[in-house]
C-alpha atoms as a PDB file:
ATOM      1  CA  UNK A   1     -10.438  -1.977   7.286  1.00  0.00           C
ATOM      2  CA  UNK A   2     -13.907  -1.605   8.990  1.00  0.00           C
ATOM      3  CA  UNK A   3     -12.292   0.625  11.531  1.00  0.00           C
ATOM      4  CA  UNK A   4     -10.989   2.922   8.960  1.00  0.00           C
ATOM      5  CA  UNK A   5     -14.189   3.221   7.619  1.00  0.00           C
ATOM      6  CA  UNK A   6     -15.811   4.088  10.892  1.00  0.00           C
ATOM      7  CA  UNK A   7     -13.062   6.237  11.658  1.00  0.00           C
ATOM      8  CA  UNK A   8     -13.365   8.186   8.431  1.00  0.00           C
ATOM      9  CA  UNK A   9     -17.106   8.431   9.298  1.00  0.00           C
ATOM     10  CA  UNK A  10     -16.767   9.994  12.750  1.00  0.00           C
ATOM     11  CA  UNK A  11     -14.000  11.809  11.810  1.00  0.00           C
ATOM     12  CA  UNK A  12     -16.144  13.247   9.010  1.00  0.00           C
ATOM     13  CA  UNK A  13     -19.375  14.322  11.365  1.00  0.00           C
ATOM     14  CA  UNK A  14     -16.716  16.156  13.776  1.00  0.00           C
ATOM     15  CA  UNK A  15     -15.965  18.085  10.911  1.00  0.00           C
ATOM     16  CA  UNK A  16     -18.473  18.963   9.735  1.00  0.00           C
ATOM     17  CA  UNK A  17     -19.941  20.219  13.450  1.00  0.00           C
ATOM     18  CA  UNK A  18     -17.063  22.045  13.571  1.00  0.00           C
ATOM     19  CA  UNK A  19     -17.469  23.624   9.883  1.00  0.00           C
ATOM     20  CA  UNK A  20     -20.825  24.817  11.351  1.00  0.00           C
ATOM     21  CA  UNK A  21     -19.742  26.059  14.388  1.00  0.00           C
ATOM     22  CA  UNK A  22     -17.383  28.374  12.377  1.00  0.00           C
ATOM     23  CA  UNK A  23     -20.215  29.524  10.321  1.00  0.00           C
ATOM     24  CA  UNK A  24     -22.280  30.571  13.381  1.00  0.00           C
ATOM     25  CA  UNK A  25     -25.063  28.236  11.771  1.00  0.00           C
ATOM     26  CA  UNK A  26     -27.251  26.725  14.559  1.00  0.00           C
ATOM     27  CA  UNK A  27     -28.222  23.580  11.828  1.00  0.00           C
ATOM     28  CA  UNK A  28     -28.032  19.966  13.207  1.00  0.00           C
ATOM     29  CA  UNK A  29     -25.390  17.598  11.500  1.00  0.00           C
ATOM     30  CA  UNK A  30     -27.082  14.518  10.244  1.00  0.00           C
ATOM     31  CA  UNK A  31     -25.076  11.073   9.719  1.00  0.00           C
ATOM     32  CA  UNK A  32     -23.154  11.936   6.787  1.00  0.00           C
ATOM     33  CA  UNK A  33     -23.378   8.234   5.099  1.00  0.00           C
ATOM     34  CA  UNK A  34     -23.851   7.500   0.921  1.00  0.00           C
ATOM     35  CA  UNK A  35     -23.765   3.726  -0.030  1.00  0.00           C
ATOM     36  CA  UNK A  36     -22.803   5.239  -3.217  1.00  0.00           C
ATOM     37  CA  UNK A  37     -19.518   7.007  -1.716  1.00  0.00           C
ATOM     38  CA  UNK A  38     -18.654   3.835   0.436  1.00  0.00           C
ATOM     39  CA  UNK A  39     -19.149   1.933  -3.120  1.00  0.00           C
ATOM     40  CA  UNK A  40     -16.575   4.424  -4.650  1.00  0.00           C
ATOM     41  CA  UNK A  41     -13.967   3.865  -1.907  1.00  0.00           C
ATOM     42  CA  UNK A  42     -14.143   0.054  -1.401  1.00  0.00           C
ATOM     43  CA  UNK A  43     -13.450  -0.066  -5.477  1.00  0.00           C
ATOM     44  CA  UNK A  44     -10.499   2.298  -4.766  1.00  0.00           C
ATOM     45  CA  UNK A  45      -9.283   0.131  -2.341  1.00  0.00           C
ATOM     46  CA  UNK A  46      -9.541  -2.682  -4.033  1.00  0.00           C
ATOM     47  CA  UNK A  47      -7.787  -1.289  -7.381  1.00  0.00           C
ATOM     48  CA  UNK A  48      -5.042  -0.261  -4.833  1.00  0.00           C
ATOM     49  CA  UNK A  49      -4.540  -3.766  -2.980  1.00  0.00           C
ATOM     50  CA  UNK A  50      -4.288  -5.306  -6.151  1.00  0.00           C
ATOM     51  CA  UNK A  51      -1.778  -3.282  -7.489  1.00  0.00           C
ATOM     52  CA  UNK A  52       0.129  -3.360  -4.570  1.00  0.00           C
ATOM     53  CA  UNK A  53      -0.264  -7.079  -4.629  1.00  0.00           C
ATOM     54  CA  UNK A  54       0.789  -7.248  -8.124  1.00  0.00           C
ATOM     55  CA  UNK A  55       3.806  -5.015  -7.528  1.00  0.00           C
ATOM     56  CA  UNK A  56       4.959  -7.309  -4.612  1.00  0.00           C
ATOM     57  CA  UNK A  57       4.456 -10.577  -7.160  1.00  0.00           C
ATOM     58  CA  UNK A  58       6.647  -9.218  -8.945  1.00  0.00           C
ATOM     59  CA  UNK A  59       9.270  -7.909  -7.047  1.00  0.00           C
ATOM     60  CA  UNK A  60       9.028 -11.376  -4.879  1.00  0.00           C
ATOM     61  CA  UNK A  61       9.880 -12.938  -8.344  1.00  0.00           C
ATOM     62  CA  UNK A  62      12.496 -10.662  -9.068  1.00  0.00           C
ATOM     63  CA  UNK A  63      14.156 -11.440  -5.777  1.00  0.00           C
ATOM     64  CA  UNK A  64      13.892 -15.259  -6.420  1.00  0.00           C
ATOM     65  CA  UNK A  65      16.067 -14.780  -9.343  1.00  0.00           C
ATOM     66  CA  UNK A  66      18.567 -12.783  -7.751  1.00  0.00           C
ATOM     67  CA  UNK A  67      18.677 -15.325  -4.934  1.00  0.00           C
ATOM     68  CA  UNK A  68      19.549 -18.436  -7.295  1.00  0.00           C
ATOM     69  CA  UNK A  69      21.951 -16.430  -9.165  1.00  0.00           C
ATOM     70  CA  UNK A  70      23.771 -15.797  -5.724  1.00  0.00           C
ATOM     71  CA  UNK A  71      24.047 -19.169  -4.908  1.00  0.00           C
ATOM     72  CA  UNK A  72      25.539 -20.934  -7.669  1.00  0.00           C
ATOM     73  CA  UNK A  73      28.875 -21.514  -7.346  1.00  0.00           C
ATOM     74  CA  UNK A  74      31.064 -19.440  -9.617  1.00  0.00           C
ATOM     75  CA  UNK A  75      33.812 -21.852 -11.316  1.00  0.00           C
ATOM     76  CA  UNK A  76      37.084 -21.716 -10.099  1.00  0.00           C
ATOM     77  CA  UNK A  77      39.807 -21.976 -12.928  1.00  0.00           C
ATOM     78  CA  UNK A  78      42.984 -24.011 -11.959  1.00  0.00           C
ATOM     79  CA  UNK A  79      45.307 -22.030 -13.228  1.00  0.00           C
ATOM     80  CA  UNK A  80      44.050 -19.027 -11.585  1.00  0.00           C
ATOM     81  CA  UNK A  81      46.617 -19.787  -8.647  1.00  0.00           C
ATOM     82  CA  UNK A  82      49.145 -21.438 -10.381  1.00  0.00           C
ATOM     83  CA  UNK A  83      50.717 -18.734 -12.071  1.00  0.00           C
ATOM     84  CA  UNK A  84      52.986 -15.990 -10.526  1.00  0.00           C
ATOM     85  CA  UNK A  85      51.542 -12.269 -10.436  1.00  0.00           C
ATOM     86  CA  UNK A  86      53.401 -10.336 -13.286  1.00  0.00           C
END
């Protein structure tokens, strides 16, 4: 996750150079970093992975019953054999 984060944060300085560039502005490109931004994302992010966690409990669950329905034995009736095909 941290190299996301400093991804997004280069990433986001090359941009913005080149946003500048475009403009013919001759301004210099400070570190474009807000605590209150990186706040915003990591409680994104953390709303998400829950969900998704969530999502998977549930579907895990899901699956659990579909696996112990699949692998009780059905009941075979004795007569199913025993009489002739009409």
């Amino acid at each position: 996750m941290a190299g996301g984060i400093l991804g997004g944060i280069v990433i986001s300085k090359l941009l913005a150079m080149m946003l500048l560039r475009l403009v013919d502005s001759s301004q210099s490109v400070g570190l474009l970093f807000s605590p209150v931004a990186i706040g915003e994302v990591a409680g994104v992010v953390l709303v998400l992975l829950l969900a998704l966690g969530g999502l998977r409990a549930i579907s895990a669950s899901g699956r659990d019953v579909l696996v112990k329905a699949q692998t009780t034995p059905e009941k075979k009736r004795w007569f199913s054999h025993s009489l002739p095909a009409w």
